[in-house]
PDB file of N, CA and C in Angstrom:
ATOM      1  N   UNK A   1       0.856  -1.171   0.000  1.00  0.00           N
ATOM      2  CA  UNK A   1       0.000   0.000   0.000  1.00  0.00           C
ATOM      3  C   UNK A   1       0.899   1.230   0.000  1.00  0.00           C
ATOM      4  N   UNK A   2       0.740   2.304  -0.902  1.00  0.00           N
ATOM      5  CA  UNK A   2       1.281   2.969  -1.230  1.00  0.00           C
ATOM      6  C   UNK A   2       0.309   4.252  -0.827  1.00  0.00           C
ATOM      7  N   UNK A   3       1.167   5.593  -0.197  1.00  0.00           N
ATOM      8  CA  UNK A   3       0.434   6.820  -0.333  1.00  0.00           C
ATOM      9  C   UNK A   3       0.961   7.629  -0.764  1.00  0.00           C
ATOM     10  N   UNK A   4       0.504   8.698  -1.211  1.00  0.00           N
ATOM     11  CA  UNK A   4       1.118  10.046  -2.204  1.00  0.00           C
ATOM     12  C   UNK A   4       0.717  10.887  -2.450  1.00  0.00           C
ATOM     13  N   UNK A   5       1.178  12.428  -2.774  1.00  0.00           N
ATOM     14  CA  UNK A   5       0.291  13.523  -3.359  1.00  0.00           C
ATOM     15  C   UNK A   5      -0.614  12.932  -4.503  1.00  0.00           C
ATOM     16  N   UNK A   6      -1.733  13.348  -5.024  1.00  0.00           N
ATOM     17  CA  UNK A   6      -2.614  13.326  -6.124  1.00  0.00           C
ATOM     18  C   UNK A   6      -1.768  13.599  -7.046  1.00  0.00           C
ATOM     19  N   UNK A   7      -1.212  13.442  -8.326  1.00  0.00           N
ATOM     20  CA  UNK A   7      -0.573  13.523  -9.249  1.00  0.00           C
ATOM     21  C   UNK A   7      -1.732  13.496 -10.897  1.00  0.00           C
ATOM     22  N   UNK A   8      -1.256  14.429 -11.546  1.00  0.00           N
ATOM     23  CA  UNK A   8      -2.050  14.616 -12.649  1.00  0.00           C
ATOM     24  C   UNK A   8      -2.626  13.162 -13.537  1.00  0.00           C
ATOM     25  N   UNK A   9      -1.237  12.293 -13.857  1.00  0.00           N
ATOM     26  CA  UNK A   9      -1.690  11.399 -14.081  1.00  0.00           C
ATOM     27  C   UNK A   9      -2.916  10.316 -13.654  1.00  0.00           C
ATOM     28  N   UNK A  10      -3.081  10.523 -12.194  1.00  0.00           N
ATOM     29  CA  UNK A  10      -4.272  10.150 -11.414  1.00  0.00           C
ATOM     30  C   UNK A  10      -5.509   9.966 -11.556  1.00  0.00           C
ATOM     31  N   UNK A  11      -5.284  11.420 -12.156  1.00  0.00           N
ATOM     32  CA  UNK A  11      -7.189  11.876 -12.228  1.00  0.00           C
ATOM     33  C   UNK A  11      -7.665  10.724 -12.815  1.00  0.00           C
ATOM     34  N   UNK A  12      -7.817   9.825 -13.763  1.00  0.00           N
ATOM     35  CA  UNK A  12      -8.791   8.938 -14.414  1.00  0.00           C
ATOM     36  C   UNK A  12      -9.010   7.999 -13.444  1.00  0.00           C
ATOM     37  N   UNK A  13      -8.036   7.670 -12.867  1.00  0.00           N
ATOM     38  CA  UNK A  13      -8.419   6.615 -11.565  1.00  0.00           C
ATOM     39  C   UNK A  13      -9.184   6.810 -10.216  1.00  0.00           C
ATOM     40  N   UNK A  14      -8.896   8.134  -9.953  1.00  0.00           N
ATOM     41  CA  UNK A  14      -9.384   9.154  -9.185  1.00  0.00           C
ATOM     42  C   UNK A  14     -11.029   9.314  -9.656  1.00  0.00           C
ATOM     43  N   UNK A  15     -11.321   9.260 -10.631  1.00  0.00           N
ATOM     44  CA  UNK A  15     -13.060   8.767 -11.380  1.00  0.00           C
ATOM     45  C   UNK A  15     -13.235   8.017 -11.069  1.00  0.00           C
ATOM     46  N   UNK A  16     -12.397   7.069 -11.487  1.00  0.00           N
ATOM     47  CA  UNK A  16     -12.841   5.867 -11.612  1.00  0.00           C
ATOM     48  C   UNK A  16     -13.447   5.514  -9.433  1.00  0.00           C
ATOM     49  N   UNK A  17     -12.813   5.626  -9.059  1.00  0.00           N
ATOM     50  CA  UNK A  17     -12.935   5.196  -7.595  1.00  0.00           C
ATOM     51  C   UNK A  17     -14.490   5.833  -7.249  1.00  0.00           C
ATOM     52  N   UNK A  18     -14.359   7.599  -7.104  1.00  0.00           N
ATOM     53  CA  UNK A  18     -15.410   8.277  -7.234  1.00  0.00           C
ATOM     54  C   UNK A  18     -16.622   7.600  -7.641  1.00  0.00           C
ATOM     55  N   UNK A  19     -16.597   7.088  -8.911  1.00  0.00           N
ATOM     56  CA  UNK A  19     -17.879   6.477  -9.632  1.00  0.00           C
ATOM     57  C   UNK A  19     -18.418   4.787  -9.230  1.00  0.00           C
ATOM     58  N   UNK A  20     -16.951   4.729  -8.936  1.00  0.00           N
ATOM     59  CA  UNK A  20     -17.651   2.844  -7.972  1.00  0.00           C
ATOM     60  C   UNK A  20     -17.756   3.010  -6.560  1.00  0.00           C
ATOM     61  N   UNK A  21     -18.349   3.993  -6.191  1.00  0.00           N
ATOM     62  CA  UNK A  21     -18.812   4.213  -4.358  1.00  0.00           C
ATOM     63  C   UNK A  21     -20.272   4.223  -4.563  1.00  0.00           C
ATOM     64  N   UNK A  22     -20.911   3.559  -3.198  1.00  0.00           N
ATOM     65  CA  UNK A  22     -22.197   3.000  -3.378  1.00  0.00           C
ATOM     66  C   UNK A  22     -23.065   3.808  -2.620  1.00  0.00           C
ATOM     67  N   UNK A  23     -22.127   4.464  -1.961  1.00  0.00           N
ATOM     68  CA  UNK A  23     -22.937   5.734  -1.535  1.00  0.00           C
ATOM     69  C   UNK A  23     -22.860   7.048  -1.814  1.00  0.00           C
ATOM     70  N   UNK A  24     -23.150   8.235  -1.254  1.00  0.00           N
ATOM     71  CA  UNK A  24     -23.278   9.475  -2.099  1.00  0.00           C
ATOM     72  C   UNK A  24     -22.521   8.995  -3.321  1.00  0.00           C
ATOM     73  N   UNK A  25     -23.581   8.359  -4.337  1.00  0.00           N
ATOM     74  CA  UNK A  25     -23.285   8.073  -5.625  1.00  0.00           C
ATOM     75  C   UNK A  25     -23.638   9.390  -6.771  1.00  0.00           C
ATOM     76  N   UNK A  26     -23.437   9.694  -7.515  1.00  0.00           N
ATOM     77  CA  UNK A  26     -23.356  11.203  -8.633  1.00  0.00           C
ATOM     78  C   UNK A  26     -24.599  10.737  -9.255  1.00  0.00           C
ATOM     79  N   UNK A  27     -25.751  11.499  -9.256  1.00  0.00           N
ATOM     80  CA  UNK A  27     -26.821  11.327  -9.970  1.00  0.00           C
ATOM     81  C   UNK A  27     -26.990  11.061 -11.792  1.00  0.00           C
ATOM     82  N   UNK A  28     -25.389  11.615 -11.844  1.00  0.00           N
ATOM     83  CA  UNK A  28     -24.857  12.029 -13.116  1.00  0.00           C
ATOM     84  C   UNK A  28     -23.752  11.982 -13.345  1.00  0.00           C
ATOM     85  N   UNK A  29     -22.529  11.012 -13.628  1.00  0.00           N
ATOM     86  CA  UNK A  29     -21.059  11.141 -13.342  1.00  0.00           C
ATOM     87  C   UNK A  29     -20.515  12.177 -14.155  1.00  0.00           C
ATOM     88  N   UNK A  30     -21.296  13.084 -15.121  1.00  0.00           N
ATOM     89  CA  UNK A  30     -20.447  13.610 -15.923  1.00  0.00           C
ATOM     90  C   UNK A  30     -20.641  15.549 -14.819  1.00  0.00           C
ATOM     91  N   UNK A  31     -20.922  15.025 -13.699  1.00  0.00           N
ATOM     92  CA  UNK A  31     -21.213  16.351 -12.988  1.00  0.00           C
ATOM     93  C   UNK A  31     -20.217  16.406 -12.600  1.00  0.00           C
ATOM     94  N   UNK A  32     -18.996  15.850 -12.204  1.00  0.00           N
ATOM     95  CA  UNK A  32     -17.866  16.042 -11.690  1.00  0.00           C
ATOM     96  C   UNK A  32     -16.832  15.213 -12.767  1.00  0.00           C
ATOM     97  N   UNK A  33     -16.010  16.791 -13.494  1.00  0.00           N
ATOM     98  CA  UNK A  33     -15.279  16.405 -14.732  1.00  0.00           C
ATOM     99  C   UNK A  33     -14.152  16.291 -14.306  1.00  0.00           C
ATOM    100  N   UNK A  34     -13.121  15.636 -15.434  1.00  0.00           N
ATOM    101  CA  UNK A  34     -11.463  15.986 -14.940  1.00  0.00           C
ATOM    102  C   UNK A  34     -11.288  17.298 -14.689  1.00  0.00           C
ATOM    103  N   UNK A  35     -11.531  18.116 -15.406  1.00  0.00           N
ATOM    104  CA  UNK A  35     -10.933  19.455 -14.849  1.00  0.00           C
ATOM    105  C   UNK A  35     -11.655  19.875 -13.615  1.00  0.00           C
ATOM    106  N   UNK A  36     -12.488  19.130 -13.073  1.00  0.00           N
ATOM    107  CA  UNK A  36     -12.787  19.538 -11.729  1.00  0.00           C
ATOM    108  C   UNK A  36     -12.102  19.630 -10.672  1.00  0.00           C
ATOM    109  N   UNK A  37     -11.834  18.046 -11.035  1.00  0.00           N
ATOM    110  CA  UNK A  37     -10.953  17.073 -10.402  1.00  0.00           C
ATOM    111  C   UNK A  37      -9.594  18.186 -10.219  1.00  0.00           C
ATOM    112  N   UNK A  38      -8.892  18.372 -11.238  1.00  0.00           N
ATOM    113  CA  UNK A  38      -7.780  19.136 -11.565  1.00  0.00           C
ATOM    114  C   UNK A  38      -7.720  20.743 -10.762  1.00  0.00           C
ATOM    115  N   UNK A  39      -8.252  21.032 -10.685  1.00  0.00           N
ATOM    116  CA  UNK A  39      -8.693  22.420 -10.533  1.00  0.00           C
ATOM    117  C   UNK A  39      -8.725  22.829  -8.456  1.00  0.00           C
ATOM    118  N   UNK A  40      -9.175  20.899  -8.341  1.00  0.00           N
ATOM    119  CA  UNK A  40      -9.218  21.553  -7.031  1.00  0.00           C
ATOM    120  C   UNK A  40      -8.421  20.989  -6.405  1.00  0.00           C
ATOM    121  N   UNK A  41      -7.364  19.755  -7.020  1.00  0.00           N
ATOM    122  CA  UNK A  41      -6.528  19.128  -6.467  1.00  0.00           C
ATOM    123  C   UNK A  41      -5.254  20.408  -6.194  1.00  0.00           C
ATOM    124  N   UNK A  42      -4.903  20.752  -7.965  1.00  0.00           N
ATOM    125  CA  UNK A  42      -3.961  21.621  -8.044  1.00  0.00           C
ATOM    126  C   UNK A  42      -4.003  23.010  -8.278  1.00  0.00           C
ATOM    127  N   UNK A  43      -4.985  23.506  -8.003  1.00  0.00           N
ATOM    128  CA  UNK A  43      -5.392  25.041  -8.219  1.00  0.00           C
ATOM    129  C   UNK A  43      -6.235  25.938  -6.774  1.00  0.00           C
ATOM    130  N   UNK A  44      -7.041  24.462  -5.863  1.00  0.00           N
ATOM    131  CA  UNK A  44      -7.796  25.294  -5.314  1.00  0.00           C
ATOM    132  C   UNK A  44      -7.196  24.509  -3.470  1.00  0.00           C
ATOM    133  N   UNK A  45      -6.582  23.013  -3.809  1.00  0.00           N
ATOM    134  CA  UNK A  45      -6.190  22.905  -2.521  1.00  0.00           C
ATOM    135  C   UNK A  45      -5.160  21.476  -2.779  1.00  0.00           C
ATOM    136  N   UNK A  46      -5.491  20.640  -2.690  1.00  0.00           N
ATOM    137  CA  UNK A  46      -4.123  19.425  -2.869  1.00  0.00           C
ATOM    138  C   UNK A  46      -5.208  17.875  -2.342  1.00  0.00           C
ATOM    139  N   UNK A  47      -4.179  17.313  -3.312  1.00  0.00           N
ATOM    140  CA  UNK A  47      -5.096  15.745  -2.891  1.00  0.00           C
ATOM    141  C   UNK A  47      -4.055  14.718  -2.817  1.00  0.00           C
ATOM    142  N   UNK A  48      -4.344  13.647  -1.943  1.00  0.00           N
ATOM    143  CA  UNK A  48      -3.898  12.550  -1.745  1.00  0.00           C
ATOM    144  C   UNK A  48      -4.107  10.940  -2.399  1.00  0.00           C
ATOM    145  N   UNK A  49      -3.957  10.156  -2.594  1.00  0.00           N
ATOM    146  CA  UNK A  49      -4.129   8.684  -3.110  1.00  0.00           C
ATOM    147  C   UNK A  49      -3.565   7.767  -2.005  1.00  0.00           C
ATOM    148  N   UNK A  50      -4.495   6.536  -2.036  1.00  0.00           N
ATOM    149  CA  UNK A  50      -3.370   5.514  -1.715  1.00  0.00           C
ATOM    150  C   UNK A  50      -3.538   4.258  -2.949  1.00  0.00           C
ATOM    151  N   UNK A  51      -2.123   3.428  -2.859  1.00  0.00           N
ATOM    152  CA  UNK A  51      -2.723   2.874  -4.366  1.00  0.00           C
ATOM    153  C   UNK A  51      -2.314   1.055  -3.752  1.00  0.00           C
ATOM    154  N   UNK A  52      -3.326   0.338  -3.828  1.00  0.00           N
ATOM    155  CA  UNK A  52      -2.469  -0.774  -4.171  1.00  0.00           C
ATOM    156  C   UNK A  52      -2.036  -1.554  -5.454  1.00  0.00           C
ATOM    157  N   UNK A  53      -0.906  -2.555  -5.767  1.00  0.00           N
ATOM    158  CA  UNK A  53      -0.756  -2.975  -6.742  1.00  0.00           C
ATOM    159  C   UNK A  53      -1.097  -1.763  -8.359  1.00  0.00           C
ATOM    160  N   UNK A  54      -0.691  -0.544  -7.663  1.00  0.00           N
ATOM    161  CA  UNK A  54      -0.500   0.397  -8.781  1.00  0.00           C
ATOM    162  C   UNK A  54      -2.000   0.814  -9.200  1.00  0.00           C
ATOM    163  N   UNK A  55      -2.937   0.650  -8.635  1.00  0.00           N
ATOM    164  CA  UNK A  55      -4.042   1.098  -8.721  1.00  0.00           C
ATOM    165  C   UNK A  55      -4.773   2.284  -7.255  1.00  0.00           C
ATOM    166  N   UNK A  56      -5.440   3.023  -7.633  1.00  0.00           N
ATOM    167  CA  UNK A  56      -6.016   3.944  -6.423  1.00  0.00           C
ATOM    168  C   UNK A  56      -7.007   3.428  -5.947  1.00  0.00           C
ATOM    169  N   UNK A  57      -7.293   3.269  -5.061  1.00  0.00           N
ATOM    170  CA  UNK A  57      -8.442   2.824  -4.554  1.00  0.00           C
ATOM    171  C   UNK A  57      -8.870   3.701  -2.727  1.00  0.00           C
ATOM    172  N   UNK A  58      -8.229   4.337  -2.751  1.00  0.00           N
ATOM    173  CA  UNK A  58      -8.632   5.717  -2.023  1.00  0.00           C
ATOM    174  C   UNK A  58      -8.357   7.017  -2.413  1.00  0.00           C
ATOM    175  N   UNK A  59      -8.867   8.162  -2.003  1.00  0.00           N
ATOM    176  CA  UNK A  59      -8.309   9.012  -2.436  1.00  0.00           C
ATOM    177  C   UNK A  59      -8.934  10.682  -2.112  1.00  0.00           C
ATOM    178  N   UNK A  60      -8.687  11.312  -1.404  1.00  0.00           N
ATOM    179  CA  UNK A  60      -9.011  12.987  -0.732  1.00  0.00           C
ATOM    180  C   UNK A  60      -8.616  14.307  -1.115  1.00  0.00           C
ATOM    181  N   UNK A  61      -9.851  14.475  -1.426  1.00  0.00           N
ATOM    182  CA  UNK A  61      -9.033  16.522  -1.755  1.00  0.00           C
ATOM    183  C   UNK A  61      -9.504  17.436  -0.598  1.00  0.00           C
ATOM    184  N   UNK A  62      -8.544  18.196  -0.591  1.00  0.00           N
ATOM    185  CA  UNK A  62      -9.288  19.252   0.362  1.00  0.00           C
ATOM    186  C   UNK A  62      -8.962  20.412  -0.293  1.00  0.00           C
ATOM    187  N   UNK A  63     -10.255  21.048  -0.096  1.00  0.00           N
ATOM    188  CA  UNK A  63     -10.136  22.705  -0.210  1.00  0.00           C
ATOM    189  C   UNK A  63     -10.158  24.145   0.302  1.00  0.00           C
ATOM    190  N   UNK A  64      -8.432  24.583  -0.199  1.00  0.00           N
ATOM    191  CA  UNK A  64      -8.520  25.208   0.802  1.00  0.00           C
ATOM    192  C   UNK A  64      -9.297  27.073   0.772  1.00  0.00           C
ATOM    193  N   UNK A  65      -9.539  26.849  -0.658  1.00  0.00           N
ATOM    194  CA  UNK A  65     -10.723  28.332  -0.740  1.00  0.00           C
ATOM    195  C   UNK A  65     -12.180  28.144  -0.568  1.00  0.00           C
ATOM    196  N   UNK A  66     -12.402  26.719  -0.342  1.00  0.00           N
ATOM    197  CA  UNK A  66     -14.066  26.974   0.781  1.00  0.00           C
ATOM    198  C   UNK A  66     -13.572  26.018   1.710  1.00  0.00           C
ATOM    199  N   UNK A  67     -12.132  26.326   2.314  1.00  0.00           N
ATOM    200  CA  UNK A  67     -12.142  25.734   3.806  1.00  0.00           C
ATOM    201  C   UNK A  67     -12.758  24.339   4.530  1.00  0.00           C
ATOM    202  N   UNK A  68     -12.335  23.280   2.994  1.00  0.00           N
ATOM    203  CA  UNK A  68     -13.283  22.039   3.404  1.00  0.00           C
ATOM    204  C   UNK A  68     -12.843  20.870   2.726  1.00  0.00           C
ATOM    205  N   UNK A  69     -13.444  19.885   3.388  1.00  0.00           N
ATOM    206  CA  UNK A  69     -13.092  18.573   2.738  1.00  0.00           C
ATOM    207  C   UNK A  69     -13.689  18.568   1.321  1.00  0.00           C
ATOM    208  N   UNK A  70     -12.895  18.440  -0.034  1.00  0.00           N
ATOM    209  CA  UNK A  70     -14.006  18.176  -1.167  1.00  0.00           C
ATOM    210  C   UNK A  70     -14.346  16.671  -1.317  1.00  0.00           C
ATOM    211  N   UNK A  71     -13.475  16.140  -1.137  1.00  0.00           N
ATOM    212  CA  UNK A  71     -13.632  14.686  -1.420  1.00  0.00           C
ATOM    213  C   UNK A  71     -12.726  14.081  -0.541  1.00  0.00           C
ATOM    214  N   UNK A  72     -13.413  12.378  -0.422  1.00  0.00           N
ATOM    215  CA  UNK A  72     -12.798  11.523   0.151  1.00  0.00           C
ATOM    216  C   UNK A  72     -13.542  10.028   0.107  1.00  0.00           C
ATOM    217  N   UNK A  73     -13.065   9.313  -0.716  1.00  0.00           N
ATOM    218  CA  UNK A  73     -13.996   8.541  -1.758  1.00  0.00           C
ATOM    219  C   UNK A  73     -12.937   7.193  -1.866  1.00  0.00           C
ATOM    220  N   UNK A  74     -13.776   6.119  -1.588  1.00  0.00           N
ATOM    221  CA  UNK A  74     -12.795   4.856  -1.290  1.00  0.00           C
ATOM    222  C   UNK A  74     -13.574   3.646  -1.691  1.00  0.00           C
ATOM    223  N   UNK A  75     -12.906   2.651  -2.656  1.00  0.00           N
ATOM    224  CA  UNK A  75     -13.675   2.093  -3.528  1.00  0.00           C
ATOM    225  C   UNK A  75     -13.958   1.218  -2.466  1.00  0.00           C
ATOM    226  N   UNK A  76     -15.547   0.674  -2.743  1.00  0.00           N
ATOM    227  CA  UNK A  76     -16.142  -0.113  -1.569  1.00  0.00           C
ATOM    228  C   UNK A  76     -15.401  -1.462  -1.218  1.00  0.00           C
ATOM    229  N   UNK A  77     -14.678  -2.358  -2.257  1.00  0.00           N
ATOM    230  CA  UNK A  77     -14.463  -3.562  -1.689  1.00  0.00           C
ATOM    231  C   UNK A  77     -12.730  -3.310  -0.810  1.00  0.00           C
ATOM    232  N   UNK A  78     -12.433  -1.974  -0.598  1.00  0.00           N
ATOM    233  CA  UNK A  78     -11.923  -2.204   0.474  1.00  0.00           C
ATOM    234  C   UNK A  78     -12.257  -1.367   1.795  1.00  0.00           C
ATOM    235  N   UNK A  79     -13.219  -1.609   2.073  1.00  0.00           N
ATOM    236  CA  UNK A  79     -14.365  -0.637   3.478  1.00  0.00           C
ATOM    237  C   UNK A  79     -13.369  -1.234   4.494  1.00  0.00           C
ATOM    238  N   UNK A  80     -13.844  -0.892   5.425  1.00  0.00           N
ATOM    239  CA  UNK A  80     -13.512  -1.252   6.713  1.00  0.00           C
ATOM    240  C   UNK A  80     -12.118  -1.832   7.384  1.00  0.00           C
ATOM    241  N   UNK A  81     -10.999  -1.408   6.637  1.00  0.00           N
ATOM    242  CA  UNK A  81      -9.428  -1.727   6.606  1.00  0.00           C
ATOM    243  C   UNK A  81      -8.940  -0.540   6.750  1.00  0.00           C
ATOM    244  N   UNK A  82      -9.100   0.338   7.497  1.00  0.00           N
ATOM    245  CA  UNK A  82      -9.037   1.919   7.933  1.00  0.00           C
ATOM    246  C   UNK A  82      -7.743   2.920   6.475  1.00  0.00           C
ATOM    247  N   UNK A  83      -7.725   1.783   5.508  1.00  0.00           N
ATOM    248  CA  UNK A  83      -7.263   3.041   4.497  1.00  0.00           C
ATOM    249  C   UNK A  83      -7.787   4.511   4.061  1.00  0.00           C
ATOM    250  N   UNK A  84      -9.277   4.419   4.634  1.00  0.00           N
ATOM    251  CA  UNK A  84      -9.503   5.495   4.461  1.00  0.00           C
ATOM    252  C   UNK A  84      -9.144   6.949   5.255  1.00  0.00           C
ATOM    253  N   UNK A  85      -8.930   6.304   6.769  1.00  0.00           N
ATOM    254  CA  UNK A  85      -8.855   7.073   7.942  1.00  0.00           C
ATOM    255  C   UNK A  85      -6.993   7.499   7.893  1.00  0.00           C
ATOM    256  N   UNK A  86      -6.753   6.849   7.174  1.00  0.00           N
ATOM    257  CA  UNK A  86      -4.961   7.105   6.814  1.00  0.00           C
ATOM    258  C   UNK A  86      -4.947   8.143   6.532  1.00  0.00           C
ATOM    259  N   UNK A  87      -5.544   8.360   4.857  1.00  0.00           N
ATOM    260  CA  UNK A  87      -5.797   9.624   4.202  1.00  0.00           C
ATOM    261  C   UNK A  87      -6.433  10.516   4.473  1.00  0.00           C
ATOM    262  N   UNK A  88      -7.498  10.346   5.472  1.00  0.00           N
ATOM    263  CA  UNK A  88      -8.267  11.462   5.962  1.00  0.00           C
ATOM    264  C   UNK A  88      -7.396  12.306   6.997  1.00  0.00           C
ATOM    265  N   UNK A  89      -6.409  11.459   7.501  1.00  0.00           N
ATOM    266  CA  UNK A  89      -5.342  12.199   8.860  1.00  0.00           C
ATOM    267  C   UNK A  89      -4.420  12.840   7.905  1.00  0.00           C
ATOM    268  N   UNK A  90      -4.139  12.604   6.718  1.00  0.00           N
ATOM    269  CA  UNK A  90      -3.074  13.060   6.347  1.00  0.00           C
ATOM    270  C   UNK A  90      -3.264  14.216   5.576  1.00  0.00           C
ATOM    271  N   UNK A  91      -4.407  14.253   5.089  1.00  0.00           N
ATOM    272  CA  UNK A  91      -5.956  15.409   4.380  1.00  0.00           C
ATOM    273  C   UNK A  91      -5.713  16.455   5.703  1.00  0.00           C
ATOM    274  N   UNK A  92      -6.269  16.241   6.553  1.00  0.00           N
ATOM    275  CA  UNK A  92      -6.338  16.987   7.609  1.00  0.00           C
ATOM    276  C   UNK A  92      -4.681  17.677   8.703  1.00  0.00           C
ATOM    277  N   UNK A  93      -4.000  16.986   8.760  1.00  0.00           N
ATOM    278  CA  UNK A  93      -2.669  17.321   9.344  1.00  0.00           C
ATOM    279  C   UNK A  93      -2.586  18.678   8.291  1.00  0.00           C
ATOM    280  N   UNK A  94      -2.598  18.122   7.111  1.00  0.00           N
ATOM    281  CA  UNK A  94      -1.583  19.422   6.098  1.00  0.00           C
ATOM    282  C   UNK A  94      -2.502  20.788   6.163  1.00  0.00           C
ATOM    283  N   UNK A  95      -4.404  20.374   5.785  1.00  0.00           N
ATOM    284  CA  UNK A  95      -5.214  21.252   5.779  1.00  0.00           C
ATOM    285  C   UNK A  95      -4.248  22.187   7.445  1.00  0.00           C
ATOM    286  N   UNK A  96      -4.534  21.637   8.109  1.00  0.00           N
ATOM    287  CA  UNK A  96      -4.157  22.367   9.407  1.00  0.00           C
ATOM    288  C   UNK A  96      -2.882  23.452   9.377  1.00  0.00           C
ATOM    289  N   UNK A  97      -2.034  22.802   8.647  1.00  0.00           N
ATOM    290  CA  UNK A  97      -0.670  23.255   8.754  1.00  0.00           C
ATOM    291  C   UNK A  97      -0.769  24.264   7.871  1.00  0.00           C
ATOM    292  N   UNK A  98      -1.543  24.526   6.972  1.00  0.00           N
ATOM    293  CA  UNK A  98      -1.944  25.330   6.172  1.00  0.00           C
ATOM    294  C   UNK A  98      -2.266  26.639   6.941  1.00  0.00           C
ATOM    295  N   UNK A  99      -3.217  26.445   7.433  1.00  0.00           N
ATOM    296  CA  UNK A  99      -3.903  27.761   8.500  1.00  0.00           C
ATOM    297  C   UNK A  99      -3.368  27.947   9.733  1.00  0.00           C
TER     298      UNK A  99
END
């Protein structure tokens, strides 16, 4: 298990995860585009991944011009193996260090 800044190359996998969560699912996946994605990773605040076997399967943005979590989205078949709570501390440490 691997963790890391969000990296441009990402973003498609970074969908991809987004779009296989079974909850707050997108009424519409095309409502949240790559350049969304892009915009708020590297323009509006910074995002994280964790990947196994070279794939993402978690992954958090935070933003820091509306002061908030944007995302934090973790593909369901690995729930409950606290990868998510990794990235959420590590989302949050930097948000902090920020302000």
């Amino acid at each position: 298990m691997e963790r890391s800044e969000a990296k441009l190359d990402g973003v498609e996998q970074i969908q991809i995860v987004r779009n296989s969560v079974i909850e707050n699912t997108l009424s519409n996946p095309a409502l949240i585009t790559d350049t969304d994605c892009k915009k708020f990773i590297f323009k509006r605040g910074k995002g994280w991944v964790c990947e196994i076997n070279n794939h993402i399967v978690v992954f958090s943005i935070v933003d820091l011009e509306g002061n908030k979590a944007w995302a934090l989205f973790l593909q369901p078949k690995f729930e409950r193996q606290g990868i998510d709570k990794q990235i959420h501390e590590i989302m949050v440490d930097w948000y902090f260090a920020q302000n």
